[in-house]
C-alpha atoms as a PDB file:
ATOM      1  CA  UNK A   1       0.000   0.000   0.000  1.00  0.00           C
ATOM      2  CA  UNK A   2       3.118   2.129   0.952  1.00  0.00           C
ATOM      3  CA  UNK A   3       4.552   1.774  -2.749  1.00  0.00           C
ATOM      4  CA  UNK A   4       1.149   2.635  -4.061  1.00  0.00           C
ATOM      5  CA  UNK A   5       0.834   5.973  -2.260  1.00  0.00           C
ATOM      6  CA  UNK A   6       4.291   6.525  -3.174  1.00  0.00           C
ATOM      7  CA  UNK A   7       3.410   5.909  -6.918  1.00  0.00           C
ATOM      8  CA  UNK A   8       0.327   8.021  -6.511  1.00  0.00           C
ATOM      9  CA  UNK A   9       2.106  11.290  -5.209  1.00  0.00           C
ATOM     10  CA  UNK A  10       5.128  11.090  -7.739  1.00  0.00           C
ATOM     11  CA  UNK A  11       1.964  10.786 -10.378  1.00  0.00           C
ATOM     12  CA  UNK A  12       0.696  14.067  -9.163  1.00  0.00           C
ATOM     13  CA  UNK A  13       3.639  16.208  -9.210  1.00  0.00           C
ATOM     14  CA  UNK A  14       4.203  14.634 -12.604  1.00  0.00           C
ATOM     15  CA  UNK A  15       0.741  16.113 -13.756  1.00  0.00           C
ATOM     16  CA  UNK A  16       0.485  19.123 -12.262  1.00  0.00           C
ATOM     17  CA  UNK A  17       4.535  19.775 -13.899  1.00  0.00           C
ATOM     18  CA  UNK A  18       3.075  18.549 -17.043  1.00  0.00           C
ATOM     19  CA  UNK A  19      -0.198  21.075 -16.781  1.00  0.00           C
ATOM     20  CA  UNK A  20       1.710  24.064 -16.058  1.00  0.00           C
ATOM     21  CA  UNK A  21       4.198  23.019 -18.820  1.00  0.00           C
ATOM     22  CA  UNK A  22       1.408  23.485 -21.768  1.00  0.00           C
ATOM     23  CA  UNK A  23       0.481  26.908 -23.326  1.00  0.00           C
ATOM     24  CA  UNK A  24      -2.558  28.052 -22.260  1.00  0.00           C
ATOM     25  CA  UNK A  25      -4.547  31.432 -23.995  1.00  0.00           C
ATOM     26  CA  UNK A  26      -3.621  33.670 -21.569  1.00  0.00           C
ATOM     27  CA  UNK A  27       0.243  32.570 -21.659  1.00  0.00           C
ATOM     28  CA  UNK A  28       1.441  29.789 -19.542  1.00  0.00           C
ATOM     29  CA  UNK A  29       4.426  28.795 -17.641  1.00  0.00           C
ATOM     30  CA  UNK A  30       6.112  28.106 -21.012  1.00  0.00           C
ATOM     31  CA  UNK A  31       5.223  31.415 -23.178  1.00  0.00           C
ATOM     32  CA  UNK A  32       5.065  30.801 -27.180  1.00  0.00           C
ATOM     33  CA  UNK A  33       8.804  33.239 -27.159  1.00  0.00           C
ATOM     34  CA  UNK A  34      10.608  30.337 -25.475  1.00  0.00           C
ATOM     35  CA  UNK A  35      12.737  28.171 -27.787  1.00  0.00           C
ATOM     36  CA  UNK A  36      12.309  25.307 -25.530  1.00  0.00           C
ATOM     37  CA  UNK A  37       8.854  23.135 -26.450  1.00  0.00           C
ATOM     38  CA  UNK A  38       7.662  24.937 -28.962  1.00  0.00           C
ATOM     39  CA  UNK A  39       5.555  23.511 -32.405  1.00  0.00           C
ATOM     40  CA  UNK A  40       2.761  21.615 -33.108  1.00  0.00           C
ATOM     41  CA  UNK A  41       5.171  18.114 -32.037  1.00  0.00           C
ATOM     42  CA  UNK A  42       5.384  19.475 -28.682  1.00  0.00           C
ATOM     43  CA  UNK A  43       1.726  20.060 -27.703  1.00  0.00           C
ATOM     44  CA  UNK A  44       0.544  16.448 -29.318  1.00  0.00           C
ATOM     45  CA  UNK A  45       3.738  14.892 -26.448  1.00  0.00           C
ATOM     46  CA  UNK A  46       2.068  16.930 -23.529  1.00  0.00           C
ATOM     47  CA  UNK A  47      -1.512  16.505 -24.797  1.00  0.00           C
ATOM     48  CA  UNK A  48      -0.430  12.716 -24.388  1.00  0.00           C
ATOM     49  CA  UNK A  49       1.438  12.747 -21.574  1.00  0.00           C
ATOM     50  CA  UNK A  50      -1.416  14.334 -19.983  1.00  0.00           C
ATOM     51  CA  UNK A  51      -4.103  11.731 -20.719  1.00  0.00           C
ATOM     52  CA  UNK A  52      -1.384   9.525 -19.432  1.00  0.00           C
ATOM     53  CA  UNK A  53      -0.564  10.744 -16.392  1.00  0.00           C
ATOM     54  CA  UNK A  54      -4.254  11.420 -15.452  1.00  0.00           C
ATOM     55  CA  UNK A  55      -5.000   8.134 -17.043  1.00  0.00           C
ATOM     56  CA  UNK A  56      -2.580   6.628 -14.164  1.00  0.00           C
ATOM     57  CA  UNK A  57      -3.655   9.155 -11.397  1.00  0.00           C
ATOM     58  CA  UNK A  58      -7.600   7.402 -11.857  1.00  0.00           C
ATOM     59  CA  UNK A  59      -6.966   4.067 -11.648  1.00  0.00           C
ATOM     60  CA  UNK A  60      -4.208   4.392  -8.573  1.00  0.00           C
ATOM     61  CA  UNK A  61      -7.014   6.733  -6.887  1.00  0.00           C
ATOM     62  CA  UNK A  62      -9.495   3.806  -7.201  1.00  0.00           C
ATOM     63  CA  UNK A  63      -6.807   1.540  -6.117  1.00  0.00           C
ATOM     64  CA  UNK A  64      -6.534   3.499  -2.955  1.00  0.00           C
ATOM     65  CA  UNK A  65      -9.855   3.666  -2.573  1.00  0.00           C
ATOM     66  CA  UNK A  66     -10.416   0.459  -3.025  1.00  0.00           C
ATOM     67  CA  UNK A  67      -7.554  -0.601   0.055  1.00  0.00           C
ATOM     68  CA  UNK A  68      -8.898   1.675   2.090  1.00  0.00           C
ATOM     69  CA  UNK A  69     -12.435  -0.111   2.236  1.00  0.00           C
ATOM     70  CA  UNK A  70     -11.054  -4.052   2.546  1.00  0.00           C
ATOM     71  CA  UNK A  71     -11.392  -3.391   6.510  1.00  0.00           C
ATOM     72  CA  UNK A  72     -14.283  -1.678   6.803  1.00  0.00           C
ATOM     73  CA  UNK A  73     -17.414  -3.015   8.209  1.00  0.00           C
ATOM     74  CA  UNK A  74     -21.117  -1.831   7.434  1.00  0.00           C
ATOM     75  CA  UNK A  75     -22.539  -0.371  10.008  1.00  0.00           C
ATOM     76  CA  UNK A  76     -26.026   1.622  11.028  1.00  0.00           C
ATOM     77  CA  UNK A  77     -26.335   4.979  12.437  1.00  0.00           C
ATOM     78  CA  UNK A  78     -30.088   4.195  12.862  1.00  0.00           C
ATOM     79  CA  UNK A  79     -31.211   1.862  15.999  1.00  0.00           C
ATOM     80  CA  UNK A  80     -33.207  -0.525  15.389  1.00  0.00           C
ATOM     81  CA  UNK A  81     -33.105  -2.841  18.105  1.00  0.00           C
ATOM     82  CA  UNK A  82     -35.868  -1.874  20.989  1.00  0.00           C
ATOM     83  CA  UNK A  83     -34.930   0.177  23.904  1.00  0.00           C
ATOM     84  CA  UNK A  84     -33.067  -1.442  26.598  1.00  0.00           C
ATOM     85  CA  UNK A  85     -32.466  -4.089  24.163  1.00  0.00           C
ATOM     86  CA  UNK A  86     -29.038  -5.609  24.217  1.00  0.00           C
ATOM     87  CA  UNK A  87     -27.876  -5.800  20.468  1.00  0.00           C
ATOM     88  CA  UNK A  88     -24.267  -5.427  20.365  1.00  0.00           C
ATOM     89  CA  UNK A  89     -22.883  -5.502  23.419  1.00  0.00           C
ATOM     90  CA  UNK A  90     -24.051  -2.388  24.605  1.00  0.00           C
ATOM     91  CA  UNK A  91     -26.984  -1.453  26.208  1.00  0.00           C
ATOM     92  CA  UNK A  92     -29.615   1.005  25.021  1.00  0.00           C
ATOM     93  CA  UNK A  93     -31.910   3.241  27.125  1.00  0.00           C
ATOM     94  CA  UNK A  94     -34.128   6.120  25.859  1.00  0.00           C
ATOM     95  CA  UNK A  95     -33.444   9.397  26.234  1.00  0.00           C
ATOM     96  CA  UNK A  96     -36.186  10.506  28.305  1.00  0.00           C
ATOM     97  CA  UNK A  97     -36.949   8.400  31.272  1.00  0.00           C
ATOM     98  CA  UNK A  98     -39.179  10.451  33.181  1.00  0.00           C
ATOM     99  CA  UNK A  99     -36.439  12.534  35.311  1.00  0.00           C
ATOM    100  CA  UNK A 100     -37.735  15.574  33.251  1.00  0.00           C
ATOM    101  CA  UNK A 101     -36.063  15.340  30.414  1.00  0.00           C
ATOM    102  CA  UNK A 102     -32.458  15.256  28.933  1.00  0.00           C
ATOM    103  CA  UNK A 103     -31.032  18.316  30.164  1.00  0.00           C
ATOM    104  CA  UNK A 104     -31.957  17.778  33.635  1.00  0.00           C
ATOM    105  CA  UNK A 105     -30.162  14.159  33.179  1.00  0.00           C
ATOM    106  CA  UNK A 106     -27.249  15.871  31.991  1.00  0.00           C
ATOM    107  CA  UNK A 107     -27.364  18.613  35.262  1.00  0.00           C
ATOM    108  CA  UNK A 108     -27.061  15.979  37.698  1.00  0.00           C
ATOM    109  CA  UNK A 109     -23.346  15.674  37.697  1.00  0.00           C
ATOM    110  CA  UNK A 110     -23.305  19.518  37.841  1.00  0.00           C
ATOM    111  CA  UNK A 111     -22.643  20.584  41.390  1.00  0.00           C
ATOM    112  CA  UNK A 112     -25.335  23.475  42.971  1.00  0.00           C
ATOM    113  CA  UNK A 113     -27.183  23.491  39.557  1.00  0.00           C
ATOM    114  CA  UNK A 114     -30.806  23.766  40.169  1.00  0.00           C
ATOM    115  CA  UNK A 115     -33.022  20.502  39.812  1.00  0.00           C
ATOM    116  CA  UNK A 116     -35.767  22.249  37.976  1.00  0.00           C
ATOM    117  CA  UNK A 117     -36.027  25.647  35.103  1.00  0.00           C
ATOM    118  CA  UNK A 118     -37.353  28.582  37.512  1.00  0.00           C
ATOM    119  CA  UNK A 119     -40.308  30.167  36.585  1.00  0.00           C
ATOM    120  CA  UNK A 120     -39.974  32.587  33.670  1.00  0.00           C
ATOM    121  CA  UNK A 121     -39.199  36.447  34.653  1.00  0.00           C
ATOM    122  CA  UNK A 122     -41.965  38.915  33.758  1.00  0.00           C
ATOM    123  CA  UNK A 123     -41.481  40.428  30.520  1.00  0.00           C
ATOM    124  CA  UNK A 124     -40.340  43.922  30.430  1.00  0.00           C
ATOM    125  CA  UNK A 125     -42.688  46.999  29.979  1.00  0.00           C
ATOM    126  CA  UNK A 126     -40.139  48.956  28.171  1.00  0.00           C
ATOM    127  CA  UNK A 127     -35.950  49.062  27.531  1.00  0.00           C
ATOM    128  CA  UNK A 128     -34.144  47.426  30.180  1.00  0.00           C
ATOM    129  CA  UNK A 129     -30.682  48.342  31.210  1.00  0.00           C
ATOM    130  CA  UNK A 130     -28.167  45.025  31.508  1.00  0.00           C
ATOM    131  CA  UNK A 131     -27.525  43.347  34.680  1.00  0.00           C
ATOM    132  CA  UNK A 132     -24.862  41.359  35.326  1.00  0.00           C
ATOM    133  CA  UNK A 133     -25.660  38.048  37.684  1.00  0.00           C
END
């Protein structure tokens, strides 16, 4: 798998050398002055070596791909076993159990945090000024 990567990476710095190599409209890295890769040989070679390299880059992406799922195992977000049902090991409860609700479940280990919501405050009749508590 190690050569593979290996393979993979020298693939992409051979593309993106070969990309920036070509002439583009607005001038590229090799500008139509140059006397180094110039005629109509030239761009048929990188046109090629392109499709090659991209060609190559595919198929060792899917091979990669392709590794990386051998180990995998399916699994499901969704639970469908019934609650406190055993189904893999690991016990399942509902969220709610009557102890008024998740939030208040999650309070509990909270030290001097109040068992129940107070009441609501009165609205305001008009703008308040901020109080810190």
């Amino acid at each position: 798998m190690v050569v593979l990567i290996v393979i993979h990476l020298m693939l992409v710095i051979a593309l993106i050398g070969v990309v920036l190599l070509q002439k583009s409209e607005g001038g590229g890295f090799v500008s139509s002055t140059s006397g180094f890769l110039t005629g109509r040989g030239t761009a048929n070679v990188l046109t090629r070596t392109t499709a090659l390299l991209a060609a190559g880059f595919f198929l060792t992406s899917l091979a990669l791909s392709w590794l990386a799922g051998l180990d995998r195992k399916p699994a499901s977000i969704i639970n469908t076993s019934a609650p406190g049902q055993e189904s893999s090991g690991t016990p399942t409860a509902p969220l709610n159990q009557g102890s008024g609700g998740l939030l208040n479940q999650l309070q509990k280990g909270i030290p001097n945090a109040p068992s129940a919501p107070a009441a609501p405050a009165p609205s305001p009749s008009g703008p308040q000024v901020p109080q810190s508590h």
